[in-house]
N, C-alpha and C. Protein backbone atom coordinates (compact mmCIF):
# COMPACT_ATOMS: atom_id res chain seq x y z
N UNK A 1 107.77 116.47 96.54
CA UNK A 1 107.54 115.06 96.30
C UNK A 1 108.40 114.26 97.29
N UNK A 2 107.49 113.34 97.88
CA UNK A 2 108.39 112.75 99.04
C UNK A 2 109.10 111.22 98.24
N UNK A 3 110.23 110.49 98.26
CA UNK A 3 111.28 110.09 97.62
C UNK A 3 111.29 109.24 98.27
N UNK A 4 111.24 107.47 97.89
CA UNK A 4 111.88 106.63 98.83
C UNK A 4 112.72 105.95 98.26
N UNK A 5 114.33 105.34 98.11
CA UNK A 5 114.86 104.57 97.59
C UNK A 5 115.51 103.54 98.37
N UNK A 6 115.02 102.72 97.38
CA UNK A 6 115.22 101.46 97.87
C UNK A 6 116.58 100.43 97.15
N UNK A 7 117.92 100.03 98.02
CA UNK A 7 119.14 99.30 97.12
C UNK A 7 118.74 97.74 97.89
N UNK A 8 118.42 97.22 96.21
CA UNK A 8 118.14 95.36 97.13
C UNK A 8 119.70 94.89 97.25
N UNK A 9 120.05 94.41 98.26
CA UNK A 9 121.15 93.50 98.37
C UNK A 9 122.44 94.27 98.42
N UNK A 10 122.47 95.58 98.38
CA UNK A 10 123.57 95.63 98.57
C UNK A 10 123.21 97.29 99.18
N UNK A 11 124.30 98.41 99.60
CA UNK A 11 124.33 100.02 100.33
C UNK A 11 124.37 100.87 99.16
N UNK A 12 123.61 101.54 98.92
CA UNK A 12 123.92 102.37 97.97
C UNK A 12 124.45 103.83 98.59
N UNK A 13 125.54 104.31 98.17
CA UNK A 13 126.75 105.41 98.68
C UNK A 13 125.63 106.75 98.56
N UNK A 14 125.84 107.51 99.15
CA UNK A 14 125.28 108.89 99.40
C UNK A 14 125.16 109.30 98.09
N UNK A 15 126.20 109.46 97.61
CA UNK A 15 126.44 110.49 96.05
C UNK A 15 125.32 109.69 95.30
N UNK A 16 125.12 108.71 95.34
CA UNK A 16 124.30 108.48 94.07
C UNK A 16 123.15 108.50 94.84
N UNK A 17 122.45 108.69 95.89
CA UNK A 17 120.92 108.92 96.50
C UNK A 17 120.84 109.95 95.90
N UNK A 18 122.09 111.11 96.27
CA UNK A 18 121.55 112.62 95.95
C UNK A 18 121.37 112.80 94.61
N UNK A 19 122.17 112.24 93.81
CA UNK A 19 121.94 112.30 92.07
C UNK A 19 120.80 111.49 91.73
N UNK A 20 120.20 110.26 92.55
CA UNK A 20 118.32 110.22 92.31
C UNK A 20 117.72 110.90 92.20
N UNK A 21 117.63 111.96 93.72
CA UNK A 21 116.79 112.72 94.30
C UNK A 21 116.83 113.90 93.29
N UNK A 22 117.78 114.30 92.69
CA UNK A 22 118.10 115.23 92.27
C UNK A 22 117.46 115.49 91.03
N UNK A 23 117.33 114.18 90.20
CA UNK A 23 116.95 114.07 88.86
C UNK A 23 115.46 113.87 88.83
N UNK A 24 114.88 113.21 90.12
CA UNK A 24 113.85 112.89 90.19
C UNK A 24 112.49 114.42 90.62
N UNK A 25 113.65 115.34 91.81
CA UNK A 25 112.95 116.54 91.76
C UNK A 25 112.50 117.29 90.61
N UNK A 26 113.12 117.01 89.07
CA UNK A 26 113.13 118.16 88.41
C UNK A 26 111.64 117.45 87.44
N UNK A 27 110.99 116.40 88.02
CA UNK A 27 109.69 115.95 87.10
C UNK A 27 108.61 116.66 87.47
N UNK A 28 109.23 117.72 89.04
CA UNK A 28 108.32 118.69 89.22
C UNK A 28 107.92 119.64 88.34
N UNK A 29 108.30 120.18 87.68
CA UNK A 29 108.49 120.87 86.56
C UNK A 29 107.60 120.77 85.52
N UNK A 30 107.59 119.40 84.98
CA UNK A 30 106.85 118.54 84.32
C UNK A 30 105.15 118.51 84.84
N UNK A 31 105.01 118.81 86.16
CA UNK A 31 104.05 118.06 86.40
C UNK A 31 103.42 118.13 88.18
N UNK A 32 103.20 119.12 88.61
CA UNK A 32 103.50 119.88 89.85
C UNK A 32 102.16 118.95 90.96
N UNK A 33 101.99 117.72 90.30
CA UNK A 33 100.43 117.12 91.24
C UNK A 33 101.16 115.26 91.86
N UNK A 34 102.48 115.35 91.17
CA UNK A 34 103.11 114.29 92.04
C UNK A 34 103.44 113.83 93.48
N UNK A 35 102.61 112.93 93.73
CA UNK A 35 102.45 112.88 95.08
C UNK A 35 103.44 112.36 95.70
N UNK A 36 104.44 111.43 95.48
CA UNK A 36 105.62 110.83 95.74
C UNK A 36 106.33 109.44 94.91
N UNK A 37 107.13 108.53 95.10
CA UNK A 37 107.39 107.74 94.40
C UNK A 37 108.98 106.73 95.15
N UNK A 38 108.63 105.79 94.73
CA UNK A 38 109.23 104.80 95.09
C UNK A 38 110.87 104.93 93.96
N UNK A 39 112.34 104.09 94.82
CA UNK A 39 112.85 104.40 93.41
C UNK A 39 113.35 102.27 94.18
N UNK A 40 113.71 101.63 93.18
CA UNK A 40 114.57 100.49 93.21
C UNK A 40 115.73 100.15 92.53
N UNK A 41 116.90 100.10 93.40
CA UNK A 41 118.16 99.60 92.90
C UNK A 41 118.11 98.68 93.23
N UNK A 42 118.97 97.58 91.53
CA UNK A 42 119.28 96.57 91.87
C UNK A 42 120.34 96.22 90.68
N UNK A 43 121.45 95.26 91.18
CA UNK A 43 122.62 94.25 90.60
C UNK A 43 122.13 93.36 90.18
N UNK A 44 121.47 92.81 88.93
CA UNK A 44 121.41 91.84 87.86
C UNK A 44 122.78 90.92 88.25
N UNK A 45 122.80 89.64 88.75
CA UNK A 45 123.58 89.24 88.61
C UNK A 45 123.82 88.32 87.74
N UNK A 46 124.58 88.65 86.26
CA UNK A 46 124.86 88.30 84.83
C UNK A 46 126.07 88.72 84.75
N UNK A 47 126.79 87.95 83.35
CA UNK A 47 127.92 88.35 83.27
C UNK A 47 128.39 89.98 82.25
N UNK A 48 126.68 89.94 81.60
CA UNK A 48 126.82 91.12 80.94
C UNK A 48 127.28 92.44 81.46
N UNK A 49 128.17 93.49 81.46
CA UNK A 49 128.42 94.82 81.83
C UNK A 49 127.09 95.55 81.92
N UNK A 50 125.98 95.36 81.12
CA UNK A 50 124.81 96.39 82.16
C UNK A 50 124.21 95.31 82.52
N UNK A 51 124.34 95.74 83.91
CA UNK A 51 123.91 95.12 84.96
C UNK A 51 123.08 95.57 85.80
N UNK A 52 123.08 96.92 86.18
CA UNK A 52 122.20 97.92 86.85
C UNK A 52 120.76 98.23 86.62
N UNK A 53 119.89 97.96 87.54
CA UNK A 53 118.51 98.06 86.83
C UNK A 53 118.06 98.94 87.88
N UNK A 54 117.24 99.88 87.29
CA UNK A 54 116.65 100.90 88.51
C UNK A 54 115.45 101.49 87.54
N UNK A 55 114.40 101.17 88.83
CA UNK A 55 113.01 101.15 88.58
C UNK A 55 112.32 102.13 89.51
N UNK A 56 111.41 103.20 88.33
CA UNK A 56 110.91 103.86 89.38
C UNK A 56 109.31 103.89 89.52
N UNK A 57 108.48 104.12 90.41
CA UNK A 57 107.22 103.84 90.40
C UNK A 57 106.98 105.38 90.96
N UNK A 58 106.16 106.26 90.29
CA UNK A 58 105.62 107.40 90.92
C UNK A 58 104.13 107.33 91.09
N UNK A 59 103.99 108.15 91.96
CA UNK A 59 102.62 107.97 92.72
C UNK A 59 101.97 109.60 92.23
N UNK A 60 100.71 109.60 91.02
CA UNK A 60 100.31 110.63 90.46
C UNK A 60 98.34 110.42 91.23
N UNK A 61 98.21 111.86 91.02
CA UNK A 61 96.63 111.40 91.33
C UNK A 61 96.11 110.27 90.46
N UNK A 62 95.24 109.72 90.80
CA UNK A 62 94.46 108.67 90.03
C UNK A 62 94.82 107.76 89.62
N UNK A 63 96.37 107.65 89.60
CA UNK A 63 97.43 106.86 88.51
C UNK A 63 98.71 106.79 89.25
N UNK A 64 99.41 106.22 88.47
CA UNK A 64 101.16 105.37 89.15
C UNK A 64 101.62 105.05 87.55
N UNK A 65 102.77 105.30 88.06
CA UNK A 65 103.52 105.80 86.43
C UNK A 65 104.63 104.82 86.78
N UNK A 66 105.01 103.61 86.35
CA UNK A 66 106.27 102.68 86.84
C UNK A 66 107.03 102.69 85.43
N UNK A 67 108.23 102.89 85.44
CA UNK A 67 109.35 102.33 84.70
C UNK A 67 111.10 101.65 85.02
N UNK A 68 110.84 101.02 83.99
CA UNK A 68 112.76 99.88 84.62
C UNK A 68 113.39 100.24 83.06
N UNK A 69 114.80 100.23 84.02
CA UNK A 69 115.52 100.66 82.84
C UNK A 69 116.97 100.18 83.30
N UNK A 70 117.81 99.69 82.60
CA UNK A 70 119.00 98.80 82.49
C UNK A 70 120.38 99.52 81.98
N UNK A 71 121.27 99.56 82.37
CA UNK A 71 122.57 100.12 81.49
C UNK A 71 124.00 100.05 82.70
N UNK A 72 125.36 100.03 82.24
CA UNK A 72 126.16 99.72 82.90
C UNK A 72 126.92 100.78 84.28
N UNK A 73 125.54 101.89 84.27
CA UNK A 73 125.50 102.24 85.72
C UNK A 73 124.43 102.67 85.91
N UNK A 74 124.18 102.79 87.22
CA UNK A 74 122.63 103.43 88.31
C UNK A 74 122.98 104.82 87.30
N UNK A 75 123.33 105.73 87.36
CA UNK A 75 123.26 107.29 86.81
C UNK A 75 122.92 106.73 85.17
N UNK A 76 123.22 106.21 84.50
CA UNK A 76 122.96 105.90 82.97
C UNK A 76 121.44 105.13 83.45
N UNK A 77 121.32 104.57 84.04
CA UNK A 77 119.91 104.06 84.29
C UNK A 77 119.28 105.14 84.41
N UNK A 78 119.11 105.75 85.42
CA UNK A 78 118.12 106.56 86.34
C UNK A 78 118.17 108.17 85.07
N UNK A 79 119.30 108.49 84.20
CA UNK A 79 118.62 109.41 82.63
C UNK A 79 118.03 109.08 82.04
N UNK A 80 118.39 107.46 81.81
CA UNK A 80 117.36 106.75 80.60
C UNK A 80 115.67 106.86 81.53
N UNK A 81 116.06 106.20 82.58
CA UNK A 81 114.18 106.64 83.06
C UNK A 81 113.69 108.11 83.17
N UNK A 82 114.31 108.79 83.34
CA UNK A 82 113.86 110.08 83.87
C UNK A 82 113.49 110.50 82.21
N UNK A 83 114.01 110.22 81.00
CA UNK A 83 113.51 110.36 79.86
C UNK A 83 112.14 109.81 79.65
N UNK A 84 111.58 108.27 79.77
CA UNK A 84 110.97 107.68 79.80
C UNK A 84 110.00 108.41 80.60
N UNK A 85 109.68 108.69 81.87
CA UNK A 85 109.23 109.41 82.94
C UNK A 85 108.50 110.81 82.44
N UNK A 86 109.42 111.65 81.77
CA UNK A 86 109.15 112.73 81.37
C UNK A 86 107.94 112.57 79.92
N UNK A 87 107.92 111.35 79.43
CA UNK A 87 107.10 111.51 78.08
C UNK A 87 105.82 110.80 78.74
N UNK A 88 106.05 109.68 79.54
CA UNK A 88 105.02 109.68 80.06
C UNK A 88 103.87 110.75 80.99
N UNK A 89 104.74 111.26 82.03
CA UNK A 89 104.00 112.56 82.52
C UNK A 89 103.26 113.21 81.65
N UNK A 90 104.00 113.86 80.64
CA UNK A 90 103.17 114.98 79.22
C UNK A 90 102.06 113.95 78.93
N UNK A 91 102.46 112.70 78.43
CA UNK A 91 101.09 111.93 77.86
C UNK A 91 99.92 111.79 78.67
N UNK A 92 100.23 111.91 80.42
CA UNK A 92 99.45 111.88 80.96
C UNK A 92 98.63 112.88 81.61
N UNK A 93 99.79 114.16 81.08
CA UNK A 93 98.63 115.51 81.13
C UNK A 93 97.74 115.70 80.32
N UNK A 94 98.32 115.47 78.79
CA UNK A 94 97.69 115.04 77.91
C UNK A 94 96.42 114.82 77.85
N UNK A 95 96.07 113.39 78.34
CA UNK A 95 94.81 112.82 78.35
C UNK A 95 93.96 113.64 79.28
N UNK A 96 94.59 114.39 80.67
CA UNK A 96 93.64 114.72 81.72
C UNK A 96 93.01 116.18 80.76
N UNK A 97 94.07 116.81 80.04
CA UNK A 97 93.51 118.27 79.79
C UNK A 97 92.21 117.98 78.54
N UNK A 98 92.46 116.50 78.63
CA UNK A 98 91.32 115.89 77.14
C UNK A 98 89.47 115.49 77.64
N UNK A 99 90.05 114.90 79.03
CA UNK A 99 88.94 114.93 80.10
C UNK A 99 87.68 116.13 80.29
C-alpha cells in the first residue's frame, strides 16, 4: 500500500511518520485489495489539550474509507483510527462477500 502523509502547518519528526506507516501497514492483514491512502496531520488551534487531529482517507477498490479522529497526541489519534479503520474494512468485506 503506497502511503502519503501529509503535516498542515507545521514538520512532522521521522519517528512519528514511521509509527503511521507502521500502523497503517498492518490493515493489510485486514484486507489485502488496498490500493493506497492519504494520511493528514493537523494542530487544532484551541486551548483544549486534544488538539491533534489526524485523518485518514484509504483508497479501496470501488470505495474510499475516510476517518478523523482527535486526542492529545498524533499516536493516540492515529490507534483510535486504525480501530475505526479496522471495523470499517470487515464491514466492507462484509457487504462485498454479500454481493
Amino acid at each position: 500500500m503506497v502511503l502519503q502523509i501529509h503535516s498542515i502547518h507545521f514538520d512532522a519528526d521521522q519517528k512519528l511518520l514511521d509509527f503511521i506507516e507502521l500502523k497503517a501497514s498492518k490493515l493489510d492483514t485486514f484486507f489485502d485489495k488496498i490500493i493506497g491512502g492519504e494520511v493528514f496531520l493537523r494542530i487544532e488551534k484551541d486551548t483544549k489539550r486534544e488538539n491533534k487531529i489526524v485523518e485518514f482517507k484509504l483508497l479501496v477498490p470501488k470505495n474510499e474509507i475516510f476517518v478523523k479522529e482527535q486526542a492529545a497526541s498524533f499516536e493516540e489519534a492515529t490507534d483510535l483510527a486504525m480501530e475505526v479503520l479496522k471495523k470499517q474494512i470487515k464491514k466492507m468485506k462484509e457487504k462485498l462477500r454479500g454481493e
